[in-house]
PDB file of N, CA and C in Angstrom:
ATOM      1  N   UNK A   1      -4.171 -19.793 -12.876  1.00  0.00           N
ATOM      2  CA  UNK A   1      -4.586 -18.818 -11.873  1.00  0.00           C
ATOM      3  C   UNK A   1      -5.156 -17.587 -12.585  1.00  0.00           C
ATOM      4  N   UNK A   2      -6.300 -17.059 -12.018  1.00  0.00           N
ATOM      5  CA  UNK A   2      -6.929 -15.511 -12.747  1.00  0.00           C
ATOM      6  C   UNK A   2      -5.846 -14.892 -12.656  1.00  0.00           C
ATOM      7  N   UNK A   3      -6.768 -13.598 -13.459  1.00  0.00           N
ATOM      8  CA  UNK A   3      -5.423 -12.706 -13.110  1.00  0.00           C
ATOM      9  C   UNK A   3      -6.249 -11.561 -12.285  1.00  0.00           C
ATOM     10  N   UNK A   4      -5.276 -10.953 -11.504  1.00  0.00           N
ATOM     11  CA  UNK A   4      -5.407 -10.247 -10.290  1.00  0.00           C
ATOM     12  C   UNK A   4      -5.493  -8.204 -10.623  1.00  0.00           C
ATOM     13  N   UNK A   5      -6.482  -8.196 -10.368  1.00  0.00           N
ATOM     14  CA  UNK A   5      -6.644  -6.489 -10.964  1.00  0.00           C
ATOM     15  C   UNK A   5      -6.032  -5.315  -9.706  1.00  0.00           C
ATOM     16  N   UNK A   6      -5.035  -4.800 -10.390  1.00  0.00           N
ATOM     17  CA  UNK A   6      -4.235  -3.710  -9.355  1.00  0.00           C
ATOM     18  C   UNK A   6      -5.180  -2.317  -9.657  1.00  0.00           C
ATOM     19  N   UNK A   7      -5.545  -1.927  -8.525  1.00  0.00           N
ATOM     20  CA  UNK A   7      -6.507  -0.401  -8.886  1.00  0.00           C
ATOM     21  C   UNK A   7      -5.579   0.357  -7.688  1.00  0.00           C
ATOM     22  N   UNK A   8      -5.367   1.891  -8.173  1.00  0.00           N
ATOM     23  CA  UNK A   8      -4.991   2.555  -7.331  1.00  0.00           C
ATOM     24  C   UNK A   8      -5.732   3.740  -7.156  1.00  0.00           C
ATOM     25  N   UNK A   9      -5.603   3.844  -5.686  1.00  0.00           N
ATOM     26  CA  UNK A   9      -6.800   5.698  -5.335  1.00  0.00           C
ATOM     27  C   UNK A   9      -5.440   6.670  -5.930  1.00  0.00           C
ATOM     28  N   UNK A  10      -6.664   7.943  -6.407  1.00  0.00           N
ATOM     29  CA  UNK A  10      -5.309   9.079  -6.319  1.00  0.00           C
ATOM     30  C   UNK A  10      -3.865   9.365  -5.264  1.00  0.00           C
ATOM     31  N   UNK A  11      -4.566   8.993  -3.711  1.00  0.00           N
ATOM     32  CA  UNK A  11      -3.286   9.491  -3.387  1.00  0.00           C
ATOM     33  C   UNK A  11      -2.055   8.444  -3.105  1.00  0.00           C
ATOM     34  N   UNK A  12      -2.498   7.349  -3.437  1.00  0.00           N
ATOM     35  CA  UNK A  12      -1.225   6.472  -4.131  1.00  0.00           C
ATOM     36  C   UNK A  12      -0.822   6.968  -5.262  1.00  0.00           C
ATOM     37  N   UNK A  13      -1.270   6.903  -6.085  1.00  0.00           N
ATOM     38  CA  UNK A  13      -0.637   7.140  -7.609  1.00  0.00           C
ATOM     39  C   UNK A  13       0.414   8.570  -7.471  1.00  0.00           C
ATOM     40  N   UNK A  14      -0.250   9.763  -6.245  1.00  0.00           N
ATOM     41  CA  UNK A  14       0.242  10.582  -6.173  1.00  0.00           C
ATOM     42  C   UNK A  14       2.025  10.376  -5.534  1.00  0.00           C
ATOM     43  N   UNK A  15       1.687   9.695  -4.859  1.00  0.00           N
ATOM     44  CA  UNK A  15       2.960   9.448  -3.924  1.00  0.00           C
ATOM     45  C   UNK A  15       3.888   8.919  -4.625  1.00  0.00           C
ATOM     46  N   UNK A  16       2.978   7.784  -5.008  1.00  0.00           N
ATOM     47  CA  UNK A  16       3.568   7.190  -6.494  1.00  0.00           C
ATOM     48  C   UNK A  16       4.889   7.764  -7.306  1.00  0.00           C
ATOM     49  N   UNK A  17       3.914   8.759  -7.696  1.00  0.00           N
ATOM     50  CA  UNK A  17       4.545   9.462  -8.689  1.00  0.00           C
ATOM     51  C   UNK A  17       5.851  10.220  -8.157  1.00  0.00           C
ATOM     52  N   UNK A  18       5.672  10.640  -7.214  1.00  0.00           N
ATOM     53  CA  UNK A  18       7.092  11.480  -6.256  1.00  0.00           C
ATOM     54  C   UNK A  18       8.401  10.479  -5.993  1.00  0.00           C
ATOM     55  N   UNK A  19       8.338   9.491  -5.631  1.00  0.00           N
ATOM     56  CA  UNK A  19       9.446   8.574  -5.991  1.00  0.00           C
ATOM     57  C   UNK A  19      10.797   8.623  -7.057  1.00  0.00           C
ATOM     58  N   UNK A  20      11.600   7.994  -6.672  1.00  0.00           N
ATOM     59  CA  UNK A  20      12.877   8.051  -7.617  1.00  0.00           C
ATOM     60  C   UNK A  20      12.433   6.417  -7.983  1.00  0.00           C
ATOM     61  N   UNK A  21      13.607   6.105  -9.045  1.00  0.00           N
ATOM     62  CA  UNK A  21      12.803   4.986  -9.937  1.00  0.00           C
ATOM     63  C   UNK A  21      13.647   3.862  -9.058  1.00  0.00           C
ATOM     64  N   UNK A  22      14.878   4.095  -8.085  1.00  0.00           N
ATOM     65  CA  UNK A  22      15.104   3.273  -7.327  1.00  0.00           C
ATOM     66  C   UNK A  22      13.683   3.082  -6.262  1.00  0.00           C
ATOM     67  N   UNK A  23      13.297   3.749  -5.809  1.00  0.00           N
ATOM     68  CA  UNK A  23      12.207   3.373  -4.986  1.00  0.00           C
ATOM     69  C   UNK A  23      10.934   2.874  -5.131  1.00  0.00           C
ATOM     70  N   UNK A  24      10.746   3.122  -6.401  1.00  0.00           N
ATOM     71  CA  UNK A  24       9.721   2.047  -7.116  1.00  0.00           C
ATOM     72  C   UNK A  24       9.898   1.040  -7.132  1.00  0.00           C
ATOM     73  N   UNK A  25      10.648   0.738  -7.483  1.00  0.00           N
ATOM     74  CA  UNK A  25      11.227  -0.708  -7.775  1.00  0.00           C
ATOM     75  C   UNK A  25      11.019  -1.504  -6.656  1.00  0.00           C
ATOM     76  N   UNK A  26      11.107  -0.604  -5.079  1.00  0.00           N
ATOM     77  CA  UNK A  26      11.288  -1.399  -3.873  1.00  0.00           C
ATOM     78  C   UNK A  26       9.608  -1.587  -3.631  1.00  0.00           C
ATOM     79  N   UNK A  27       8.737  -0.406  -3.794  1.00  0.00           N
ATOM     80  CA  UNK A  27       7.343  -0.482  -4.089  1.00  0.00           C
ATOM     81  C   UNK A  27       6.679  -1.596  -5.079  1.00  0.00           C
ATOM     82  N   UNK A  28       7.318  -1.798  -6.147  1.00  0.00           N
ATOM     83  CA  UNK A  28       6.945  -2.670  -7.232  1.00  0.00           C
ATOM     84  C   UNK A  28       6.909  -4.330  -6.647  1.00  0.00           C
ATOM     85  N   UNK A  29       7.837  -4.678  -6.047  1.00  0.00           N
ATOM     86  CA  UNK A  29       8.401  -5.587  -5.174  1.00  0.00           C
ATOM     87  C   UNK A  29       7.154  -5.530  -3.957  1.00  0.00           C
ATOM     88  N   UNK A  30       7.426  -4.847  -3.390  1.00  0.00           N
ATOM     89  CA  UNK A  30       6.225  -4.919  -2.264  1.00  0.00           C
ATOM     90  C   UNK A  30       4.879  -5.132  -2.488  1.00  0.00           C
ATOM     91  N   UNK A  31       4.446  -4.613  -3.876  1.00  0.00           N
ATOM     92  CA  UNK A  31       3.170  -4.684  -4.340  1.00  0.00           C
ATOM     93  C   UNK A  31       2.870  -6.587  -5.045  1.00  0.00           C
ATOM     94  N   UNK A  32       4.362  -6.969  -5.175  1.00  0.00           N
ATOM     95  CA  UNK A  32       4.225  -8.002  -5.876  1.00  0.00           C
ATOM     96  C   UNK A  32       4.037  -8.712  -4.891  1.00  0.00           C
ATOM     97  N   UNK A  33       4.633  -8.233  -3.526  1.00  0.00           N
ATOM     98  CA  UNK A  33       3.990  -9.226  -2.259  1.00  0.00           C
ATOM     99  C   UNK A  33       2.849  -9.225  -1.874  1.00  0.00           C
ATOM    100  N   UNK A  34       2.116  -8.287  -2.144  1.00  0.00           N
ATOM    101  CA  UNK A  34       0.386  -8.269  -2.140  1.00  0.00           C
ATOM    102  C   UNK A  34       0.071  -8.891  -2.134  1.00  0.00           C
ATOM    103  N   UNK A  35       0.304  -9.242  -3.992  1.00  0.00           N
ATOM    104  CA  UNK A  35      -0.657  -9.790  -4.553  1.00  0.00           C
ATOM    105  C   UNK A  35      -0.449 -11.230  -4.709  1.00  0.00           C
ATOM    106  N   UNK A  36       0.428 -11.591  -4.137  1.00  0.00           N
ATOM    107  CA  UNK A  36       1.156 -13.390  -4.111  1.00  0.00           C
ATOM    108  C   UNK A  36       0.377 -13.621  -2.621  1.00  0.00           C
ATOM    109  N   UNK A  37       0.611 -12.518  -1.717  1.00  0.00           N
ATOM    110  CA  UNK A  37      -0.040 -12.818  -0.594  1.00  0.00           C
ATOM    111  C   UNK A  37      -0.956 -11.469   0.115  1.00  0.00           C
ATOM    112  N   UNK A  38      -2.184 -11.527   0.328  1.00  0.00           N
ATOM    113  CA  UNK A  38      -2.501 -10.529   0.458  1.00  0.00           C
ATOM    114  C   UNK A  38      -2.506 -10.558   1.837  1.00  0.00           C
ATOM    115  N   UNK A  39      -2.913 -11.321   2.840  1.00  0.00           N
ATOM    116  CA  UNK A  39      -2.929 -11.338   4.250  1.00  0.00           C
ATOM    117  C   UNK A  39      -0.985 -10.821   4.641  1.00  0.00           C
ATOM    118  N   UNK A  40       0.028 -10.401   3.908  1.00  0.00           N
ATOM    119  CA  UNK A  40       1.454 -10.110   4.671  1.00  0.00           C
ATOM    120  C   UNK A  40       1.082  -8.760   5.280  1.00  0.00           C
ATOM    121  N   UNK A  41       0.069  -8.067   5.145  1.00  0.00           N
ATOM    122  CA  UNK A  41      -0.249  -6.597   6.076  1.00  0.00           C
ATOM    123  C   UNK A  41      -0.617  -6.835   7.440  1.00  0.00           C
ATOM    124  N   UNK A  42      -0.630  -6.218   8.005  1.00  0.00           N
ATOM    125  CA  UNK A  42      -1.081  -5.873   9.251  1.00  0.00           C
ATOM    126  C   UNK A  42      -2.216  -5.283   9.310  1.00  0.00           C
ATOM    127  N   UNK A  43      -3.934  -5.903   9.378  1.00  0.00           N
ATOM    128  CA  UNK A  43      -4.842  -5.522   9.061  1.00  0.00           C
ATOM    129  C   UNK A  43      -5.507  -4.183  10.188  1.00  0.00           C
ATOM    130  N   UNK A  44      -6.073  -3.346   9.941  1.00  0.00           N
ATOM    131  CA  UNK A  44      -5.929  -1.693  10.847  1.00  0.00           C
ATOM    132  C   UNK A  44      -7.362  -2.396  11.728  1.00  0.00           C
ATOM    133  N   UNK A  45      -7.793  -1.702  12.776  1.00  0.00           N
ATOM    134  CA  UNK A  45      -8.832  -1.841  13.014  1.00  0.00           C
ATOM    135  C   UNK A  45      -9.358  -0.346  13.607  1.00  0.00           C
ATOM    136  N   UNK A  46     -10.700  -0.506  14.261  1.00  0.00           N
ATOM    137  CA  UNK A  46     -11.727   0.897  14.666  1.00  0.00           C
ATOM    138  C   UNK A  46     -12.008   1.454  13.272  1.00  0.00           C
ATOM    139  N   UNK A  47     -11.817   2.270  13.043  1.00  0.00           N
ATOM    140  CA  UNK A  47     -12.267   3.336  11.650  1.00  0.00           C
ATOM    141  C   UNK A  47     -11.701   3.571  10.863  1.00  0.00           C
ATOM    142  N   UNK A  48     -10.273   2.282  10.688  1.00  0.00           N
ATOM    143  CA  UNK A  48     -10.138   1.955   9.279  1.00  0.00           C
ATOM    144  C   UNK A  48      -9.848   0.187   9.283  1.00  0.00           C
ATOM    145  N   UNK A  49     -10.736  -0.030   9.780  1.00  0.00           N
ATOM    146  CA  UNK A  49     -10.891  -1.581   9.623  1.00  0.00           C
ATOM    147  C   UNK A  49     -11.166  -1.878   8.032  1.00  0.00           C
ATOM    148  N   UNK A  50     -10.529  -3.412   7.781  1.00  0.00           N
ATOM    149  CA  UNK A  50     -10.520  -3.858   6.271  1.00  0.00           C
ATOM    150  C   UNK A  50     -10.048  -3.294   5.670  1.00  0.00           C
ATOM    151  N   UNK A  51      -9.004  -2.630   6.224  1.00  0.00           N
ATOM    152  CA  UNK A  51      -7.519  -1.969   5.365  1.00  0.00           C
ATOM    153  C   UNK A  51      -6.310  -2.446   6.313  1.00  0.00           C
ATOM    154  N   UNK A  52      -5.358  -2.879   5.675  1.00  0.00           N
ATOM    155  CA  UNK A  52      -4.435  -4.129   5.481  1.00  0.00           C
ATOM    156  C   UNK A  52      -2.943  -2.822   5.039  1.00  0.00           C
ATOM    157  N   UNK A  53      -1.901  -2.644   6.343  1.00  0.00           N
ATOM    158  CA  UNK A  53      -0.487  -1.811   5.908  1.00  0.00           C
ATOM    159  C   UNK A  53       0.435  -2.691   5.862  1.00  0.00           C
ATOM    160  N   UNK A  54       1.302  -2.490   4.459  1.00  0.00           N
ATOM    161  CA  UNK A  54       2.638  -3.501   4.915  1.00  0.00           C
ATOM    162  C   UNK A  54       3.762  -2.250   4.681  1.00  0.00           C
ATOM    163  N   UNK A  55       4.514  -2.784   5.988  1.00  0.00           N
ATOM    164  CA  UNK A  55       5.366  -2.058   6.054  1.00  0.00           C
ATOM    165  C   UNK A  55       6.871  -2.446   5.781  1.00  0.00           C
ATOM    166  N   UNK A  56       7.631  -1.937   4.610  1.00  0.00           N
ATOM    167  CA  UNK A  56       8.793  -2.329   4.217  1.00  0.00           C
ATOM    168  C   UNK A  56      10.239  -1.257   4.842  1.00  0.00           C
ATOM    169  N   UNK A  57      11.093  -1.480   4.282  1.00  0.00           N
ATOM    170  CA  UNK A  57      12.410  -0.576   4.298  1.00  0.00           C
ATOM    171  C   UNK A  57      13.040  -0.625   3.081  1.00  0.00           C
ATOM    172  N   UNK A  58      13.802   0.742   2.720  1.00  0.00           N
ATOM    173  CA  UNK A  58      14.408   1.142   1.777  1.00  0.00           C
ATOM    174  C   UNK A  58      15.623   2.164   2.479  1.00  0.00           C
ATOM    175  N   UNK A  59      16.459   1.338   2.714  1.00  0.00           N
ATOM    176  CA  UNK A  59      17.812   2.226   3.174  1.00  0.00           C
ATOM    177  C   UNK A  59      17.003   2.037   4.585  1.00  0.00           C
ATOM    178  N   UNK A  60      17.537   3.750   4.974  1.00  0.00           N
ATOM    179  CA  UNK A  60      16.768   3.679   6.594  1.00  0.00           C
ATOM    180  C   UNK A  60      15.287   4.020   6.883  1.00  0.00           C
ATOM    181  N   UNK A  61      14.909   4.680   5.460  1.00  0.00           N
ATOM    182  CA  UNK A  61      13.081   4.730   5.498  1.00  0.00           C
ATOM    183  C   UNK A  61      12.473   3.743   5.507  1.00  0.00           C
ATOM    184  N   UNK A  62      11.434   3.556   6.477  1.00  0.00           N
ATOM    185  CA  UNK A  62      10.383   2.384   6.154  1.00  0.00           C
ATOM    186  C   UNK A  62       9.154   2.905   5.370  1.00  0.00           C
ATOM    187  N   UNK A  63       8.356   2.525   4.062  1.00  0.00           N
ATOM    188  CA  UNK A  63       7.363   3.078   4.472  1.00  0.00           C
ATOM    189  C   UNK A  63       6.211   2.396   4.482  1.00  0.00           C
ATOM    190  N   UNK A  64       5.198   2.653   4.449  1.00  0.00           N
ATOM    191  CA  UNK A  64       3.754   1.940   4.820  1.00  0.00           C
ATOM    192  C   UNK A  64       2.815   2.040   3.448  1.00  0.00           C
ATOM    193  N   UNK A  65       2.550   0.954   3.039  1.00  0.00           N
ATOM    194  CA  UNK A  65       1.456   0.713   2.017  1.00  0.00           C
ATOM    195  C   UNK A  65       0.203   0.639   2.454  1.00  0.00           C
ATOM    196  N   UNK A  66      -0.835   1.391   2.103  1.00  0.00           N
ATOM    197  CA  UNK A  66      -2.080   0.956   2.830  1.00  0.00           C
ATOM    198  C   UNK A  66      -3.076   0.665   1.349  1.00  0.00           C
ATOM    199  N   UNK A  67      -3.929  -0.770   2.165  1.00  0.00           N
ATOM    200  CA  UNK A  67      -4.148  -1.879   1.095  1.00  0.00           C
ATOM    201  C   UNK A  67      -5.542  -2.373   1.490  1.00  0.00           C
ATOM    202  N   UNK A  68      -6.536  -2.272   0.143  1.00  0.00           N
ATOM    203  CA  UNK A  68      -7.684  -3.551   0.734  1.00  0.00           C
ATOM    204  C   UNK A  68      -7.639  -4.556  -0.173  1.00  0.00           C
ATOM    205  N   UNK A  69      -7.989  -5.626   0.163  1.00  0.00           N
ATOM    206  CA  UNK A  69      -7.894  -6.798  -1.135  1.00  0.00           C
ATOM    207  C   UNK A  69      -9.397  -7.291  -1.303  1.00  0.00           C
ATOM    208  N   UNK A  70      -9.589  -8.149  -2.188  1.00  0.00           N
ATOM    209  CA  UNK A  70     -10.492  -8.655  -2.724  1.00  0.00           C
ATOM    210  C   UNK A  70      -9.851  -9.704  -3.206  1.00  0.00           C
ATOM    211  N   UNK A  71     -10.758 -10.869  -3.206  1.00  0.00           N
ATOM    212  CA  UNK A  71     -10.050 -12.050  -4.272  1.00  0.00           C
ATOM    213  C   UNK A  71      -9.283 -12.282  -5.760  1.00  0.00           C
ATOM    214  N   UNK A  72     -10.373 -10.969  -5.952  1.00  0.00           N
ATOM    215  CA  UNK A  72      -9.649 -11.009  -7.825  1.00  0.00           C
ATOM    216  C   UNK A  72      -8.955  -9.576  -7.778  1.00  0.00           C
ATOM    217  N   UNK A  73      -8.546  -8.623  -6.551  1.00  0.00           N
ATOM    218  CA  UNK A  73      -8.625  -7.257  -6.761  1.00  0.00           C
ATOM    219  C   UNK A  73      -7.615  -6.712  -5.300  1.00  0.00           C
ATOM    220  N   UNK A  74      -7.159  -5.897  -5.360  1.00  0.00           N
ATOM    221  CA  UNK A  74      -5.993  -5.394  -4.749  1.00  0.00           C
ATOM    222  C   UNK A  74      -5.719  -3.635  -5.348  1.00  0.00           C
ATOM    223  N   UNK A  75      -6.697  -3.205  -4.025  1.00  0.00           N
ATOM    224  CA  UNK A  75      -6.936  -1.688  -4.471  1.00  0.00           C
ATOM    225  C   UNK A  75      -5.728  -0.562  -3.668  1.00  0.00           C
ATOM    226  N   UNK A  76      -4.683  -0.431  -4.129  1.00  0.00           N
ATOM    227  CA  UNK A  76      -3.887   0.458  -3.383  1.00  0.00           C
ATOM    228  C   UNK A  76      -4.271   1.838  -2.981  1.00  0.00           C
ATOM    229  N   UNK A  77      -4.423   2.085  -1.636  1.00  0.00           N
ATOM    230  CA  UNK A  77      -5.202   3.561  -0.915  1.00  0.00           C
ATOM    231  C   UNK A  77      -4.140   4.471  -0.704  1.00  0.00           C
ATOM    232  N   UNK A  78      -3.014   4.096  -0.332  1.00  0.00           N
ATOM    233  CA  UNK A  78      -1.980   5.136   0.345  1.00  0.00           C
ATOM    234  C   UNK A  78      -0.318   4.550   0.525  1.00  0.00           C
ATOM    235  N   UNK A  79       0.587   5.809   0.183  1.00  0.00           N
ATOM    236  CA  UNK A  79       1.727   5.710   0.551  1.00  0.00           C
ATOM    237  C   UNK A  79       2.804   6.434   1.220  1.00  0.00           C
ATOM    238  N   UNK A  80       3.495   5.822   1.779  1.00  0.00           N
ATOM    239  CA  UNK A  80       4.702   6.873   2.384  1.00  0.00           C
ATOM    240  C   UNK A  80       4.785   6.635   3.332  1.00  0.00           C
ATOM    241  N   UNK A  81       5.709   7.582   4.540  1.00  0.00           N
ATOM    242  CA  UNK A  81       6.575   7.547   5.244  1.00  0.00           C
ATOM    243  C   UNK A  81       5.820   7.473   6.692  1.00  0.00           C
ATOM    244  N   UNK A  82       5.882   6.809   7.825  1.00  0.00           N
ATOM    245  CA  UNK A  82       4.854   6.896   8.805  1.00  0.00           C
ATOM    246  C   UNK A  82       4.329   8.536   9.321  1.00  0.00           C
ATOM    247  N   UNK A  83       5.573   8.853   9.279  1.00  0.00           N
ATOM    248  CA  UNK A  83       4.812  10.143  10.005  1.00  0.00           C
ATOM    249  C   UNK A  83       3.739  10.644   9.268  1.00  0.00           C
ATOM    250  N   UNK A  84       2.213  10.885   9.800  1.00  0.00           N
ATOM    251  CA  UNK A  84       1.219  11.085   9.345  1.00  0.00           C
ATOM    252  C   UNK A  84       0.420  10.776   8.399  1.00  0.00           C
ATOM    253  N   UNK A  85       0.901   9.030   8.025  1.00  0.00           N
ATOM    254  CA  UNK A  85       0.535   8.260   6.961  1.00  0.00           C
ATOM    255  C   UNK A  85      -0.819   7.714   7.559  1.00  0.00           C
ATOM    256  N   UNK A  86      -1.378   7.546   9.267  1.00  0.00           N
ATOM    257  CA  UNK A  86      -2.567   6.645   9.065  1.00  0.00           C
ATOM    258  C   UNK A  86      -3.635   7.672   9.530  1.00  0.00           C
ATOM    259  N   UNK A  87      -2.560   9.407   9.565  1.00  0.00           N
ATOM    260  CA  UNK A  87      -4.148  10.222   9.602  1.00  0.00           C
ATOM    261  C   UNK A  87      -4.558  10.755   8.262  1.00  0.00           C
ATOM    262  N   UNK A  88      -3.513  10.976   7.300  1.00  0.00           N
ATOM    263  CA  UNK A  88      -3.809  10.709   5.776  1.00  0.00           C
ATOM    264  C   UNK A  88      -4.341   9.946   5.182  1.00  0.00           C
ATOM    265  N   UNK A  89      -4.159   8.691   5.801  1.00  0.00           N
ATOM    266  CA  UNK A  89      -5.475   7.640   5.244  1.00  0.00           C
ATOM    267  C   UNK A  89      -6.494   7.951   5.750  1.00  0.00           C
ATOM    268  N   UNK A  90      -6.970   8.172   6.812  1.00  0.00           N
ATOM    269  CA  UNK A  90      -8.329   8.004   7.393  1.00  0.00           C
ATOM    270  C   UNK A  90      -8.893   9.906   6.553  1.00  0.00           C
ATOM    271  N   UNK A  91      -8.536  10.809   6.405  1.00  0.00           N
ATOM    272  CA  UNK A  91      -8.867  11.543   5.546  1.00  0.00           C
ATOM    273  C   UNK A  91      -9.241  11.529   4.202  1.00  0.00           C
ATOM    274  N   UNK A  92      -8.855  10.416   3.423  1.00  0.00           N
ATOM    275  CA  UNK A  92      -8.629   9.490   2.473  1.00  0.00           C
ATOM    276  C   UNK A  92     -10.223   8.941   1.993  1.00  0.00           C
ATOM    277  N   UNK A  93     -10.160   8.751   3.370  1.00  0.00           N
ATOM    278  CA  UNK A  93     -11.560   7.561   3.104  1.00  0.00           C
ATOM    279  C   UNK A  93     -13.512   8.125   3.679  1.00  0.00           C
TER     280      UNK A  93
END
């Protein structure tokens, strides 16, 4: 199997970065579900169509990954907590 190229926008990496290393880990995991399967999101539509959120839990937070894929490529756009995560994306883009 190729191998699969992870690209991230700044304000992933940013969010990213704010995390405790327990919560990465739950991110790391989620990202590994991406990329084994990229259709597990819930694909957005209107004016952010072809962006793909999966939404996990960690304790009682859920939060929302926002994702486009490509065959060889899996570009991470956004992270965090719903509240005001899909008008932060669409600012994003």
């Amino acid at each position: 199997m190729s191998e699969i190229v992870i690209n991230q926008m700044p304000g992933f990496k940013k969010a990213y970065k704010k995390l405790h290393s327990n919560e990465r880990e739950i991110v790391n995991e989620a990202i590994n579900e991406i990329i084994k399967n990229p259709k597990i999101g819930e694909e957005k539509k209107s004016d952010l169509a072809g962006i793909f959120v999966y939404k996990f839990k960690f304790h009682a937070k859920e939060f929302l990954l926002g994702y486009e894929w490509y065959p060889k490529e899996r570009l991470l756009l956004a992270l965090g907590v719903h509240e005001n995560f899909y008008r932060g994306l669409k600012k994003k883009l």
